[in-house]
Protein backbone atom coordinates (compact mmCIF):
# COMPACT_ATOMS: atom_id res chain seq x y z
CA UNK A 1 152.10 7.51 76.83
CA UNK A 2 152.90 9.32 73.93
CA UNK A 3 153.17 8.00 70.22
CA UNK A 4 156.94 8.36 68.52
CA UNK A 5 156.92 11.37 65.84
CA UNK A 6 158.99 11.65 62.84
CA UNK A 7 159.97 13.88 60.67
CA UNK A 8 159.87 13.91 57.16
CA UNK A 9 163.23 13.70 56.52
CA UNK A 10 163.38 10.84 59.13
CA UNK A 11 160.67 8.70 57.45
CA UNK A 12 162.66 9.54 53.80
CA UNK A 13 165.68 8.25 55.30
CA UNK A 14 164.19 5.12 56.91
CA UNK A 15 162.14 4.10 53.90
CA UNK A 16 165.39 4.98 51.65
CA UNK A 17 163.22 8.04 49.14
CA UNK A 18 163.39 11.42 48.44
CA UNK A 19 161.86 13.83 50.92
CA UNK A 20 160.02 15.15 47.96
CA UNK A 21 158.41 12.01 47.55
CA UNK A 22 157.72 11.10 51.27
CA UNK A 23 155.58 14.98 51.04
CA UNK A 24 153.90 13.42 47.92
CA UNK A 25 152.73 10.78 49.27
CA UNK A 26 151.17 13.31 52.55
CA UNK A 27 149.59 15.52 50.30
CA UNK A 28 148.05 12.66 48.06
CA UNK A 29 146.71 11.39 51.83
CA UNK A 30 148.51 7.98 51.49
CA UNK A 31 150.68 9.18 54.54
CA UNK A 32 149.08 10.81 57.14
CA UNK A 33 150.83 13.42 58.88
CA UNK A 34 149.93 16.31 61.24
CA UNK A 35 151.76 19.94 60.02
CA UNK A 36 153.14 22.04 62.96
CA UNK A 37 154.38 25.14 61.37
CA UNK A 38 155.55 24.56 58.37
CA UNK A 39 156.64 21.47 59.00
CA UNK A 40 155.28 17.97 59.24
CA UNK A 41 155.17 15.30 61.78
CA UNK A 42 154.30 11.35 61.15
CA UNK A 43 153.65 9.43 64.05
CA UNK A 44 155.19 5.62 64.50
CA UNK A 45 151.94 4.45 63.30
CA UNK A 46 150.80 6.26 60.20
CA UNK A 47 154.11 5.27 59.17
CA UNK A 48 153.68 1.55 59.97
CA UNK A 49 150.53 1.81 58.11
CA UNK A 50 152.44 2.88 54.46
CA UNK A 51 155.25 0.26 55.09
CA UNK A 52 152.16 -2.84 56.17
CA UNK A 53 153.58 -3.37 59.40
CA UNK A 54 150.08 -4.53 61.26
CA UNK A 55 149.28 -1.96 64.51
CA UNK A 56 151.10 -2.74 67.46
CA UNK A 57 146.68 -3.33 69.25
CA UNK A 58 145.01 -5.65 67.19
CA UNK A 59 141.33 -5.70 68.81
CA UNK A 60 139.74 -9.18 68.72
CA UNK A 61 136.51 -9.49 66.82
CA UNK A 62 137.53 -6.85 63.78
CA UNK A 63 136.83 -7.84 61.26
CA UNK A 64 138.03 -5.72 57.20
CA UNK A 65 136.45 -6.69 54.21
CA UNK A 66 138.27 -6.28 50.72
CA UNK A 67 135.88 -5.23 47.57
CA UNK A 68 136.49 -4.81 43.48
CA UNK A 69 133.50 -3.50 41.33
CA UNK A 70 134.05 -3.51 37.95
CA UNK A 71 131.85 -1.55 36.13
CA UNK A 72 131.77 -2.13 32.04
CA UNK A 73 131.19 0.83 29.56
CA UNK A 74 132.65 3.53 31.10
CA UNK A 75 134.25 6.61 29.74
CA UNK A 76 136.96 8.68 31.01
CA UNK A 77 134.42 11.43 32.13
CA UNK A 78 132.10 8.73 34.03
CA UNK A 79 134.68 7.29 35.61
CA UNK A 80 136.32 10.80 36.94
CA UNK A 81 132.38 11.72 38.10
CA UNK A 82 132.12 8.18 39.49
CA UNK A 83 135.00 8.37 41.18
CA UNK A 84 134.99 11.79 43.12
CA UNK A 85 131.09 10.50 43.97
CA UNK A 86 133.07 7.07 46.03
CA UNK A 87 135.79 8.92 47.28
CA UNK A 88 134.09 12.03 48.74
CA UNK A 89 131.29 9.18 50.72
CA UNK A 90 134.34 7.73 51.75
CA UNK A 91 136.13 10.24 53.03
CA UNK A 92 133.00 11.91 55.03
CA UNK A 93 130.84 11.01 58.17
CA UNK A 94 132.88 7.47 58.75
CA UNK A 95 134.17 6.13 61.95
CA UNK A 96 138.12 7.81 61.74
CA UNK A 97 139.24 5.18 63.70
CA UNK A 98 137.95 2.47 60.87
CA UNK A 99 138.46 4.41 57.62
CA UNK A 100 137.19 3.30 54.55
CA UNK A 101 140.33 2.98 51.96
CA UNK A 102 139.36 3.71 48.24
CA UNK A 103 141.62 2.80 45.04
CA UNK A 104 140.20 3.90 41.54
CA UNK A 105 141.48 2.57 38.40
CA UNK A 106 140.12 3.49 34.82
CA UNK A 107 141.38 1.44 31.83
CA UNK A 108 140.38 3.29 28.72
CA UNK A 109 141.12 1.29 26.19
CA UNK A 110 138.68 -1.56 27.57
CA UNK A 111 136.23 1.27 28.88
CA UNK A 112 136.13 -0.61 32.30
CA UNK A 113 136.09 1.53 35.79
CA UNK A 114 137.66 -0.85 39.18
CA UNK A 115 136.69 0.46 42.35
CA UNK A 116 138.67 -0.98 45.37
CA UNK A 117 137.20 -0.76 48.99
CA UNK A 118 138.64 -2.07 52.21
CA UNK A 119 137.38 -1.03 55.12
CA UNK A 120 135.15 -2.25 58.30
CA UNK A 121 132.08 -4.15 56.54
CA UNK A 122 129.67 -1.70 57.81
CA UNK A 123 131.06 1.41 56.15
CA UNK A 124 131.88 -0.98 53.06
CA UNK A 125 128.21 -2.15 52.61
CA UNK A 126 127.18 1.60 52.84
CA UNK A 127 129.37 2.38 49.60
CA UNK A 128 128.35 -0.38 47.83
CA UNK A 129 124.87 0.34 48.18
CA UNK A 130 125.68 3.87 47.25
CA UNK A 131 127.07 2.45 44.10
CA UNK A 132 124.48 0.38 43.72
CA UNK A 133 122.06 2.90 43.92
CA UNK A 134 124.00 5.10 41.47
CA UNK A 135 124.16 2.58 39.15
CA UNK A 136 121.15 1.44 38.91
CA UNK A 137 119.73 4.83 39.25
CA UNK A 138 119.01 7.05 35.68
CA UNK A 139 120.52 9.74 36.71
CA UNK A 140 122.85 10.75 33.98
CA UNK A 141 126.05 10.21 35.58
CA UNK A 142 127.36 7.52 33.48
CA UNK A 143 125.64 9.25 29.79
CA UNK A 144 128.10 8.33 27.56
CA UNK A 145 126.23 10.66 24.87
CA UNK A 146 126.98 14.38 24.47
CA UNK A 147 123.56 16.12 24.06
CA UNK A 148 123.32 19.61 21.32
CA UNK A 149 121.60 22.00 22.83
């Protein structure tokens, strides 16, 4: 059986935006998509997975876990480093069929960094430990001081 494929005008049309935006949101990865060509193709269940719509196989005994660390203190600069750091661990050597799903969100005017994870608690214990480990770690990557040399 094969899955349902859409284009992207299709999926503009059915969620009511702009193509424009529906290729946005590929590029940014929040829609997945597979190009043929020069075109691109969304299959039924990427596209349930913007609009929430649950899959159509829920397996029994999965279980997702839902994280925010807030981390105090941190500059613009340390929050960009921090952030490519949590993305790029998720994003490589993880189960694709459980991904890990990251959300920065820097607010500089209280100097505070939130890190959102949801993901399989496995793969969501491994990045916290990573942060952990980064945090706690003096490794420069949160220096808030510029050094002369």
């Amino acid at each position: 059986m094969t899955e349902e494929m859409y284009s992207v005008e299709q999926v503009a049309d059915r969620l009511g935006l702009h193509v424009r935006t529906v290729r946005g949101y590929i590029r940014s990865g929040r829609l997945r998509a597979v190009r043929i060509g020069k075109q691109y193709r969304i299959a039924a269940s990427d596209l349930d997975a913007l609009i929430g719509q649950p899959p159509a196989a829920i397996v029994a005994g999965q279980a997702e876990v839902s994280s925010i660390v807030q981390i105090d203190g941190v500059d613009r600069a340390a929050a960009d480093r921090l952030g490519t750091l949590v993305l790029a661990s998720a994003n490589t050597g993880h189960d694709p069929a459980r991904p890990l799903r990251v959300q920065t969100v820097h607010d500089e005017q209280r100097r505070r960094l939130k890190i959102i994870i949801i993901g399989d608690p496995a793969g969501t214990a491994e990045l916290l430990h990573l942060l952990d480990a980064v945090l706690t770690a003096d490794n420069g990557l949160l220096d808030r001081e510029v050094h002369d040399a």
